[in-house]
N, C-alpha and C. Protein backbone atom coordinates (compact mmCIF):
# COMPACT_ATOMS: atom_id res chain seq x y z
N UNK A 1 114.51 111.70 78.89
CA UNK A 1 113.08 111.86 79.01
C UNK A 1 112.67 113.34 78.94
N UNK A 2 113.34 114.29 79.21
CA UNK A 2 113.41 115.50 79.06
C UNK A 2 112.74 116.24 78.04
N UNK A 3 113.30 115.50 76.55
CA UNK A 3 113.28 115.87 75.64
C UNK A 3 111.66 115.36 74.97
N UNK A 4 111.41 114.11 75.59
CA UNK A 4 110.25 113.28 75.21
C UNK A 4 109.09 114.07 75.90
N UNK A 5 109.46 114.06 76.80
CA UNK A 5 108.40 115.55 77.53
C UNK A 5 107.64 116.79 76.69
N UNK A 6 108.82 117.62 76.23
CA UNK A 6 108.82 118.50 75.82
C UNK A 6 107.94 118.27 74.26
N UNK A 7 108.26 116.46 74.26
CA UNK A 7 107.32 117.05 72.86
C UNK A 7 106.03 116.26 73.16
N UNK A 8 105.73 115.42 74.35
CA UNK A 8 104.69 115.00 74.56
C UNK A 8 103.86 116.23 75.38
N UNK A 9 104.16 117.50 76.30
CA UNK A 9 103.23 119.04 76.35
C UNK A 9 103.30 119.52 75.01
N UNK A 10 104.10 119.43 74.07
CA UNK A 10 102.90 120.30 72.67
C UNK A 10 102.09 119.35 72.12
N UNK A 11 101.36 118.27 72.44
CA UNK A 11 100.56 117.47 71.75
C UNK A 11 99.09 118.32 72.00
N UNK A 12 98.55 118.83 71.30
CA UNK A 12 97.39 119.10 71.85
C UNK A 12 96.50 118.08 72.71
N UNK A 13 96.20 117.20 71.51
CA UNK A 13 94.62 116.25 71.69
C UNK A 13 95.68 114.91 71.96
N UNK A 14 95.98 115.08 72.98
CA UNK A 14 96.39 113.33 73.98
C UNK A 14 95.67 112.24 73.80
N UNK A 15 96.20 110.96 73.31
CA UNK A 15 95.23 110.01 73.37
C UNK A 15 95.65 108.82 74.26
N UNK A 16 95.04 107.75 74.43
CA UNK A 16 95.21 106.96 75.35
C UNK A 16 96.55 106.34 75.20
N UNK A 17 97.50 106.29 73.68
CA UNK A 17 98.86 105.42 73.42
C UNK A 17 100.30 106.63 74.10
N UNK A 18 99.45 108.11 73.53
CA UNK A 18 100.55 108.98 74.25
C UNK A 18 100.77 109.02 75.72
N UNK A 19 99.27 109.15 76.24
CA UNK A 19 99.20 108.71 77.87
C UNK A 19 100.48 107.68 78.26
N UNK A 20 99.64 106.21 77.51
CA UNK A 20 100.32 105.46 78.36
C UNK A 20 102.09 105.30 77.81
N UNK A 21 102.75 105.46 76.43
CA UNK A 21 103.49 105.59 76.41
C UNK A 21 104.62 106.51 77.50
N UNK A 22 103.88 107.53 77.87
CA UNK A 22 104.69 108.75 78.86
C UNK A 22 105.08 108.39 79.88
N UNK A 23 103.92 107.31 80.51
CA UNK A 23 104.22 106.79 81.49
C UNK A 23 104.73 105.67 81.90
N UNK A 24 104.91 104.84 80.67
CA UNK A 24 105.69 103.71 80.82
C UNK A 24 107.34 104.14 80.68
N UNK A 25 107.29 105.31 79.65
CA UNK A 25 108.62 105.77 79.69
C UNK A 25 109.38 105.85 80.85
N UNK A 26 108.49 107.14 81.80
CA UNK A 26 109.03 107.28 83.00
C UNK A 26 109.33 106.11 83.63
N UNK A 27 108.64 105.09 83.86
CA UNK A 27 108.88 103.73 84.24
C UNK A 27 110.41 103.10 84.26
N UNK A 28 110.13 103.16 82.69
CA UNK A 28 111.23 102.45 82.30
C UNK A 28 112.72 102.72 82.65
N UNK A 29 112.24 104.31 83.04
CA UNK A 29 113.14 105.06 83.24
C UNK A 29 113.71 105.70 84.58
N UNK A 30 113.16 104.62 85.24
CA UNK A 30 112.87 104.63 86.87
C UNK A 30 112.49 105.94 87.73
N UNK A 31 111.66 106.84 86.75
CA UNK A 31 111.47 107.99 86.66
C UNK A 31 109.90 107.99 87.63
N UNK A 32 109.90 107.36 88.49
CA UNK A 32 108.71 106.74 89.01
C UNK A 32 107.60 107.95 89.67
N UNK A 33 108.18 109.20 90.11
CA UNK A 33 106.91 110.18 90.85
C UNK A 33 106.62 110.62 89.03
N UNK A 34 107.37 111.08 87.81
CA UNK A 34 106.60 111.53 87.30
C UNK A 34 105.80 110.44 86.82
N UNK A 35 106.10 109.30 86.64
CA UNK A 35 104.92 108.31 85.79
C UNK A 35 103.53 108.65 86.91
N UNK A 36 103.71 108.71 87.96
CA UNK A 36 102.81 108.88 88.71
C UNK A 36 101.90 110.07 88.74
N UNK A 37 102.88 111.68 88.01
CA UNK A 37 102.18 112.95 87.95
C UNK A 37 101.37 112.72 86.74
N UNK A 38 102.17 111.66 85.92
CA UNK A 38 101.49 111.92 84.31
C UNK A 38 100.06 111.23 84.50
N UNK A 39 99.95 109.94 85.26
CA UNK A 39 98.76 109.21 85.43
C UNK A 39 97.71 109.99 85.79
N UNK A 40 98.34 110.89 87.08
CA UNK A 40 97.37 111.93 87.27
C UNK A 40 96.52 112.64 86.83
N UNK A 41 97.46 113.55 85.59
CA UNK A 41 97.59 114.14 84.56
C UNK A 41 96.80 113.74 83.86
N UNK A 42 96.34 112.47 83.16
CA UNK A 42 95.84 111.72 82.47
C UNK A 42 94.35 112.15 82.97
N UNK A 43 93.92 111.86 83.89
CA UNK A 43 92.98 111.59 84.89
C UNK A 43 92.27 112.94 84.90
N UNK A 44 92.91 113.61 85.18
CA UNK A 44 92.27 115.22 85.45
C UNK A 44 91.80 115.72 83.97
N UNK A 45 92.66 115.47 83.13
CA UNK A 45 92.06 115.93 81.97
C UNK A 45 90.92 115.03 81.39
N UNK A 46 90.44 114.15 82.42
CA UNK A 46 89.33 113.25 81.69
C UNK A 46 89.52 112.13 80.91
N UNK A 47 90.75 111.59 80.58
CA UNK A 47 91.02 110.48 79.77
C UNK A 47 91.15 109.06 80.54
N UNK A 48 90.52 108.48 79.58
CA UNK A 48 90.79 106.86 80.59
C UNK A 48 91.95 106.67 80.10
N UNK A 49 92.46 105.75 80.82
CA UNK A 49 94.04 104.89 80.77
C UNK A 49 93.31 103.62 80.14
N UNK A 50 94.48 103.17 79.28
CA UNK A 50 94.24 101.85 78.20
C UNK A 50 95.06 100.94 79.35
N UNK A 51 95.29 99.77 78.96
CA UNK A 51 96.09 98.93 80.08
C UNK A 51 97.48 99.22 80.38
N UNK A 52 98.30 99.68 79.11
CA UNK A 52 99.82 99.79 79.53
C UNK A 52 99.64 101.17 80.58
N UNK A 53 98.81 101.54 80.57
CA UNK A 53 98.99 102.98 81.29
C UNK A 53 98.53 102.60 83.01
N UNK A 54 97.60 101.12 82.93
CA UNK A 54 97.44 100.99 84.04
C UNK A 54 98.75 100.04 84.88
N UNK A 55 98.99 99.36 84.10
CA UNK A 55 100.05 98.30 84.46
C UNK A 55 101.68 99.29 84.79
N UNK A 56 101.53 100.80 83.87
CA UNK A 56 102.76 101.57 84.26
C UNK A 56 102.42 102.37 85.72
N UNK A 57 100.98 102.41 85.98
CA UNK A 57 100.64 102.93 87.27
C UNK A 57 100.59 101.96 88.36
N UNK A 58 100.39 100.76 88.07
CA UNK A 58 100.23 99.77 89.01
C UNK A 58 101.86 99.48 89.12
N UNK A 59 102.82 99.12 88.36
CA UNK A 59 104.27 99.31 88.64
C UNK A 59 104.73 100.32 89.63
N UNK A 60 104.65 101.66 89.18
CA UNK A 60 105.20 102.58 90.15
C UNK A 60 104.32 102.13 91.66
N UNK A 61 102.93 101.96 91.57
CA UNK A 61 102.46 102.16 92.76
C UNK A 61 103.24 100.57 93.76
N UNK A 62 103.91 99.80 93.19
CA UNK A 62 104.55 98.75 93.75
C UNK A 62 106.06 99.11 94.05
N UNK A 63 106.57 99.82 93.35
CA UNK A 63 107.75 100.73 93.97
C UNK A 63 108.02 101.26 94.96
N UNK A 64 106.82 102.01 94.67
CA UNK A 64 106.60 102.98 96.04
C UNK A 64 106.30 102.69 97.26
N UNK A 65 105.34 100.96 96.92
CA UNK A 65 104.63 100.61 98.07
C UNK A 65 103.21 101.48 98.77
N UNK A 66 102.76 102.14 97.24
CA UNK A 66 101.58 102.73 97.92
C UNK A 66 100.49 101.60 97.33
N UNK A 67 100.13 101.46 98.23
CA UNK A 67 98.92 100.07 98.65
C UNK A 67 97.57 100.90 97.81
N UNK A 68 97.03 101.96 98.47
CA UNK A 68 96.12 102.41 98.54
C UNK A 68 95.78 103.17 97.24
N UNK A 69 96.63 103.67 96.19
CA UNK A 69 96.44 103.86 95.16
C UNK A 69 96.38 102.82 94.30
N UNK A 70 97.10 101.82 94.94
CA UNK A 70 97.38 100.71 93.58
C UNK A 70 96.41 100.22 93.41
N UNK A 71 95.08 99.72 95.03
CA UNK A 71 94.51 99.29 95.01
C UNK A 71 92.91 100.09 94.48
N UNK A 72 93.26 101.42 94.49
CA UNK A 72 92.38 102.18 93.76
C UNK A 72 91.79 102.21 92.48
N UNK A 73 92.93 101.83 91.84
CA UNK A 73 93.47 101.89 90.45
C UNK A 73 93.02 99.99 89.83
N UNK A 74 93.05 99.17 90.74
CA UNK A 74 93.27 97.80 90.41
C UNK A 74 91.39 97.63 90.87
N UNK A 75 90.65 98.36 91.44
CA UNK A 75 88.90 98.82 91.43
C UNK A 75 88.45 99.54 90.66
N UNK A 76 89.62 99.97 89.72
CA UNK A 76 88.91 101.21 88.50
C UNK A 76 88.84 99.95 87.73
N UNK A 77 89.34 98.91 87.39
CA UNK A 77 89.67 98.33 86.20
C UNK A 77 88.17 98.18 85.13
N UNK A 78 87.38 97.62 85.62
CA UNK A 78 85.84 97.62 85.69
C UNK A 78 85.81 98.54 84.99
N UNK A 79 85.63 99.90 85.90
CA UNK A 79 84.99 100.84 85.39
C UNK A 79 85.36 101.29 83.83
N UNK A 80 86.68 101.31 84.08
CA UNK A 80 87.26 101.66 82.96
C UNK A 80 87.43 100.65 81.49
N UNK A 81 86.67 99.57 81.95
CA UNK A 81 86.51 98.33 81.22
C UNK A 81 87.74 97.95 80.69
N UNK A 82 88.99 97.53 80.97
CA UNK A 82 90.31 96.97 80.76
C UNK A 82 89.95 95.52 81.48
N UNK A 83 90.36 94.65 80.54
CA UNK A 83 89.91 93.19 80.87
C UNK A 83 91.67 92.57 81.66
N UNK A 84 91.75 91.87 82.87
CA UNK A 84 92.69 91.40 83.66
C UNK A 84 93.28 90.60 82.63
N UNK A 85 93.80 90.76 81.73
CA UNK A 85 95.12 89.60 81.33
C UNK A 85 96.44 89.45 82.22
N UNK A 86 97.17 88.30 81.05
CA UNK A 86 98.21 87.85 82.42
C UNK A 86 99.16 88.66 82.75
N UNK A 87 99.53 89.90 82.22
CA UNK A 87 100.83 90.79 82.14
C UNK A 87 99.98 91.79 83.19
N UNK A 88 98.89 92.37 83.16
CA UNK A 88 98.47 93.40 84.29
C UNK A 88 97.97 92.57 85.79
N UNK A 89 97.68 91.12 85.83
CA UNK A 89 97.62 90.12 86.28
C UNK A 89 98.89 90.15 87.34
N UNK A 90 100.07 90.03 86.78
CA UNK A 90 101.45 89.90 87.00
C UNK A 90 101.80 91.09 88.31
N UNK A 91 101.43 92.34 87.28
CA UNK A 91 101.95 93.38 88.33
C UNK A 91 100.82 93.87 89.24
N UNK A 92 99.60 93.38 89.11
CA UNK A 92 99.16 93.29 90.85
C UNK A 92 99.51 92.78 91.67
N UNK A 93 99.78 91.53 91.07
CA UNK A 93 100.43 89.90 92.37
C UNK A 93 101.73 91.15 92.31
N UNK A 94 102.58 91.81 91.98
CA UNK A 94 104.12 92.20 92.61
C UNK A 94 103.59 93.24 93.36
N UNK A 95 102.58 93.71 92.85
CA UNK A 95 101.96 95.26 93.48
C UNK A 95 101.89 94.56 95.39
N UNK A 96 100.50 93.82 95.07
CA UNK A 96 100.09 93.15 96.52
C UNK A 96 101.30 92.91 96.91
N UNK A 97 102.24 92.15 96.56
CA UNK A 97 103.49 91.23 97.45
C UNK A 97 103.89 92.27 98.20
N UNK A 98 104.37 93.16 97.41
CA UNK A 98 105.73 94.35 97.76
C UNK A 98 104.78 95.04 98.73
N UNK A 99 103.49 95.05 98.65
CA UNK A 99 102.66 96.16 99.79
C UNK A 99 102.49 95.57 100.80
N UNK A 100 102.72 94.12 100.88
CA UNK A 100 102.89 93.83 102.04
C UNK A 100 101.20 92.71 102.36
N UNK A 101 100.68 92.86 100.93
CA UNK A 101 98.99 91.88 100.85
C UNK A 101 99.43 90.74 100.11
N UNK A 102 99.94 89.53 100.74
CA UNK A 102 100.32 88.37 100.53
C UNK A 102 99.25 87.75 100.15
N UNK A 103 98.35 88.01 101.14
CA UNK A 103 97.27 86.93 101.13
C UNK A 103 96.52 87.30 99.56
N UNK A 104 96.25 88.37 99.12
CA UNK A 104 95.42 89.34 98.09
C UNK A 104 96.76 88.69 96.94
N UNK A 105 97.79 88.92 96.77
CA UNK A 105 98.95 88.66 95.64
C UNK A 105 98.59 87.26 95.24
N UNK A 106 98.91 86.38 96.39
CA UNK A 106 97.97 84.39 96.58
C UNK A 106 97.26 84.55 95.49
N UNK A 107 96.39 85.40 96.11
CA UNK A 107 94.74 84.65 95.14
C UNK A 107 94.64 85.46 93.68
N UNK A 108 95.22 86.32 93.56
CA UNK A 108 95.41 86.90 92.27
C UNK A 108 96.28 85.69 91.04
N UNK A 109 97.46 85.81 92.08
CA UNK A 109 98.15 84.39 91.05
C UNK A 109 97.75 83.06 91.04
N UNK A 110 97.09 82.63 91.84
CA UNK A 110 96.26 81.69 91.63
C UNK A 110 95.17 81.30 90.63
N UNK A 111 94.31 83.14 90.46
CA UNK A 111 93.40 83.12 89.44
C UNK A 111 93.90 82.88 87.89
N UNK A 112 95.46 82.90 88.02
CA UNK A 112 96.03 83.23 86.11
C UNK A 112 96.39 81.99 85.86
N UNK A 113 95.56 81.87 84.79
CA UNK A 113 94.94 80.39 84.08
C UNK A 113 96.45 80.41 83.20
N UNK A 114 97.54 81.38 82.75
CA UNK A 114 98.58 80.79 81.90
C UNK A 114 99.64 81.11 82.90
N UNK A 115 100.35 80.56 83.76
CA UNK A 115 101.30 81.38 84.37
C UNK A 115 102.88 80.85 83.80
N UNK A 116 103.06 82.23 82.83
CA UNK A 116 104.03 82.23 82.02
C UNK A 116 105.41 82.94 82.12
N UNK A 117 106.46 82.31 82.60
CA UNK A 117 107.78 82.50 83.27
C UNK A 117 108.63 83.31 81.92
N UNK A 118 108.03 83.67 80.98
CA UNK A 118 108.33 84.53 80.01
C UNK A 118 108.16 86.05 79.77
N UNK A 119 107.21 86.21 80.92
CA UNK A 119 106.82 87.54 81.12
C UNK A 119 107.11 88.16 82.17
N UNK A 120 108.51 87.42 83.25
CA UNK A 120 108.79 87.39 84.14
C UNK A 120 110.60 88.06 83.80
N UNK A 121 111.11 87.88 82.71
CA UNK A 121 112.26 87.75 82.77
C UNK A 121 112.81 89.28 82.46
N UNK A 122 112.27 90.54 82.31
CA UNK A 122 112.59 91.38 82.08
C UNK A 122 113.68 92.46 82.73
N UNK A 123 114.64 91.42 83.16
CA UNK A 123 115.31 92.00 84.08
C UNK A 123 115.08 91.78 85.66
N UNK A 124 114.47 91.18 86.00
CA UNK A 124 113.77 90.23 87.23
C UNK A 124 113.98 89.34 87.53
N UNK A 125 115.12 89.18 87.90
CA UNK A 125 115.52 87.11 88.14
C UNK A 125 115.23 86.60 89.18
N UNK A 126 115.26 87.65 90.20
CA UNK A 126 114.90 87.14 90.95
C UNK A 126 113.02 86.95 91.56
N UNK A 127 112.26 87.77 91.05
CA UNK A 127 111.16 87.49 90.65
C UNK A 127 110.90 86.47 89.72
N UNK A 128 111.30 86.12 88.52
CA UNK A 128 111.25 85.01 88.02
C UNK A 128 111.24 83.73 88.59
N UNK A 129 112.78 83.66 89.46
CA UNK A 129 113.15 82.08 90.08
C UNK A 129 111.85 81.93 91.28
N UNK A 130 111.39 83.30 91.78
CA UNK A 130 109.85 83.27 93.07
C UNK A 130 108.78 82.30 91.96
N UNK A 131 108.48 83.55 90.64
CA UNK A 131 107.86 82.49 90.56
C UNK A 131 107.83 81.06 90.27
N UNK A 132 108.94 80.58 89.75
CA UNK A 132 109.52 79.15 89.60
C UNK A 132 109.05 78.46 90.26
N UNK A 133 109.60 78.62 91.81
CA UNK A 133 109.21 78.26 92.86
C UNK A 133 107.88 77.85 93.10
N UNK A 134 106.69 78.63 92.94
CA UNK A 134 105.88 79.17 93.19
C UNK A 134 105.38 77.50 92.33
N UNK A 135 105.86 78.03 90.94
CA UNK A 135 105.05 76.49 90.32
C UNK A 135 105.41 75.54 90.64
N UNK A 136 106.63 75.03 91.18
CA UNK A 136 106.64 73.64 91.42
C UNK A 136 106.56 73.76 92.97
N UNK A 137 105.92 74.19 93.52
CA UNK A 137 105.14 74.02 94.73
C UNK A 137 103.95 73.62 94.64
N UNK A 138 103.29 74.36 93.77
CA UNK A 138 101.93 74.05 93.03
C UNK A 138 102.16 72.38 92.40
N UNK A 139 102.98 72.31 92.26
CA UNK A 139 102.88 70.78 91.68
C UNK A 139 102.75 70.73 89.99
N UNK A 140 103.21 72.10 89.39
CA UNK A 140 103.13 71.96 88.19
C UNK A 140 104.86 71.50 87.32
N UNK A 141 104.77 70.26 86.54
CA UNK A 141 105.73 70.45 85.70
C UNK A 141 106.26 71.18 85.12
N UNK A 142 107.56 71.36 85.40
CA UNK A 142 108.35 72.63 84.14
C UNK A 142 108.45 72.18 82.81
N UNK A 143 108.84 72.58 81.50
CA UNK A 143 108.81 72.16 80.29
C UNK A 143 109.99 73.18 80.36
N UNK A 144 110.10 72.87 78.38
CA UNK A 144 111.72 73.44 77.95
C UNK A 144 111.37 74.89 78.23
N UNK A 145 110.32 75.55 77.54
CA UNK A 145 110.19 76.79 77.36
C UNK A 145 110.69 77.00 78.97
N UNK A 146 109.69 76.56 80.08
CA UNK A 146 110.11 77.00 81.24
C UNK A 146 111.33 77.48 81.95
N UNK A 147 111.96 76.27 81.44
CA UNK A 147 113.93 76.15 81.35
C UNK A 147 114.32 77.56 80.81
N UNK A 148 114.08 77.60 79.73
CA UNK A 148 114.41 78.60 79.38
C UNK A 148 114.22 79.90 80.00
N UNK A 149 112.77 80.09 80.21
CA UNK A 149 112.54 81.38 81.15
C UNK A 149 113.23 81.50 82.19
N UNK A 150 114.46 80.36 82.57
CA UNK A 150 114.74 80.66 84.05
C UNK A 150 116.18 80.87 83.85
N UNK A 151 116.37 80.18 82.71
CA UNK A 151 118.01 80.36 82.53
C UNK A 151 118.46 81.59 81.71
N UNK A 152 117.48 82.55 80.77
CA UNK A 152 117.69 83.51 80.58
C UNK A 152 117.88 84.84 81.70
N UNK A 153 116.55 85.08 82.37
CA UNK A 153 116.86 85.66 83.29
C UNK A 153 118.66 85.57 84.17
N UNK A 154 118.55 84.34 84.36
CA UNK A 154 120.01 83.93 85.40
C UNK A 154 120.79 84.45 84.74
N UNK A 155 120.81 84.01 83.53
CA UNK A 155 122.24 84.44 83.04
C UNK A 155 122.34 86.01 82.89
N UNK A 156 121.02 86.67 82.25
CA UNK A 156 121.71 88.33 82.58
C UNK A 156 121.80 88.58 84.21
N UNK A 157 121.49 88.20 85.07
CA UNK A 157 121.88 88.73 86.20
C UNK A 157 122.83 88.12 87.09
N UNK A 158 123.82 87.09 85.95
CA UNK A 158 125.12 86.74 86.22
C UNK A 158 124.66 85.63 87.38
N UNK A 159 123.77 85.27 87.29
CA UNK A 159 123.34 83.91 88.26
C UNK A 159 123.66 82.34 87.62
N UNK A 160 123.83 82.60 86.91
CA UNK A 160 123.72 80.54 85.79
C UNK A 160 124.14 79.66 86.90
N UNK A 161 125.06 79.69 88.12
CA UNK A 161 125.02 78.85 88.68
C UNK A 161 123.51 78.22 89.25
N UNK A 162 123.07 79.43 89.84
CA UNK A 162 121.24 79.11 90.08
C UNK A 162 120.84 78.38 89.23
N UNK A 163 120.59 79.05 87.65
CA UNK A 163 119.73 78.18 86.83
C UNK A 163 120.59 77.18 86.77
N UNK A 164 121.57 76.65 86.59
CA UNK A 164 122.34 75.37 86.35
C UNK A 164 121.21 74.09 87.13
N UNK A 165 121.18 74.94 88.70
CA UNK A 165 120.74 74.19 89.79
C UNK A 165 119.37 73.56 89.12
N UNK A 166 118.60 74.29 88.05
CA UNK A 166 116.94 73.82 87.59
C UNK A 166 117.18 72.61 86.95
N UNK A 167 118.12 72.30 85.86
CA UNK A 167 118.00 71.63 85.17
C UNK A 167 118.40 70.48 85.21
């Protein structure tokens, strides 16, 4: 990331894909206070954040467990006119959970009209199999795709006995 740095400060005129790219990097890169300086960063120089830039700020701020930014950031949405789909959807409900706002995470996942166990598997199995859970508590049928979302996850995180248990 070092190097990605170095060429994302000579960019002059920053736009909202370099923003949020920088900071998903750091993300990705479990590089989590700077995704957090760059958001900043973003901010001070006057630029709005597009969604990946909010969903890479709403991530770290679930890392960290800072409540109070995440929830700052999850009241800008509006302003900043970024419409709630199901992937920035996703990482509020983990944001709320991990901060410790169960009740607030509830009603967020409750509101997502597709809740899709495919956008869950990114290395998350065990978030995945929660939300599993989660649906057939709800009383919703699993389908193949579903299967699938659960047995991929398992198997990279060396679980298949788990998913074995779904099917």
């Amino acid at each position: 990331m070092d190097a990605t740095k170095s060429l994302f400060v000579k960019i002059s005129k920053k736009n909202e894909a370099s923003w949020s790219l920088m900071i998903n990097g750091f993300v990705k890169n479990d590089c989590f206070e700077e995704a957090l300086a760059i958001y900043h960063e973003m901010y001070q120089n006057g630029s709005t954040p597009n969604d990946a830039a909010v969903i890479g700020a709403i991530t770290t701020c679930a890392h960290f467990g800072v409540l109070g930014l995440g929830r700052e950031i999850h009241l800008s949405l509006n302003e900043n006119k970024i419409q709630l789909d199901i992937i920035l959807s996703i990482a509020l409900v983990d944001m709320y959970a991990k901060c410790g706002c169960l009740e607030i995470a509830s009603s967020l996942f409750d509101r997502i009209e597709k809740k899709n166990l495919g956008l869950a598997i990114h290395g998350k199995a065990s978030e995945c199999l929660k939300l599993f859970f989660h649906l057939l508590k709800d009383g919703l049928c699993p389908n193949s795709l579903t299967f699938t979302g659960i047995l991929f996850p398992c198997a990279h995180a060396s679980r298949l006995k788990e998913g074995k248990d779904y099917i």
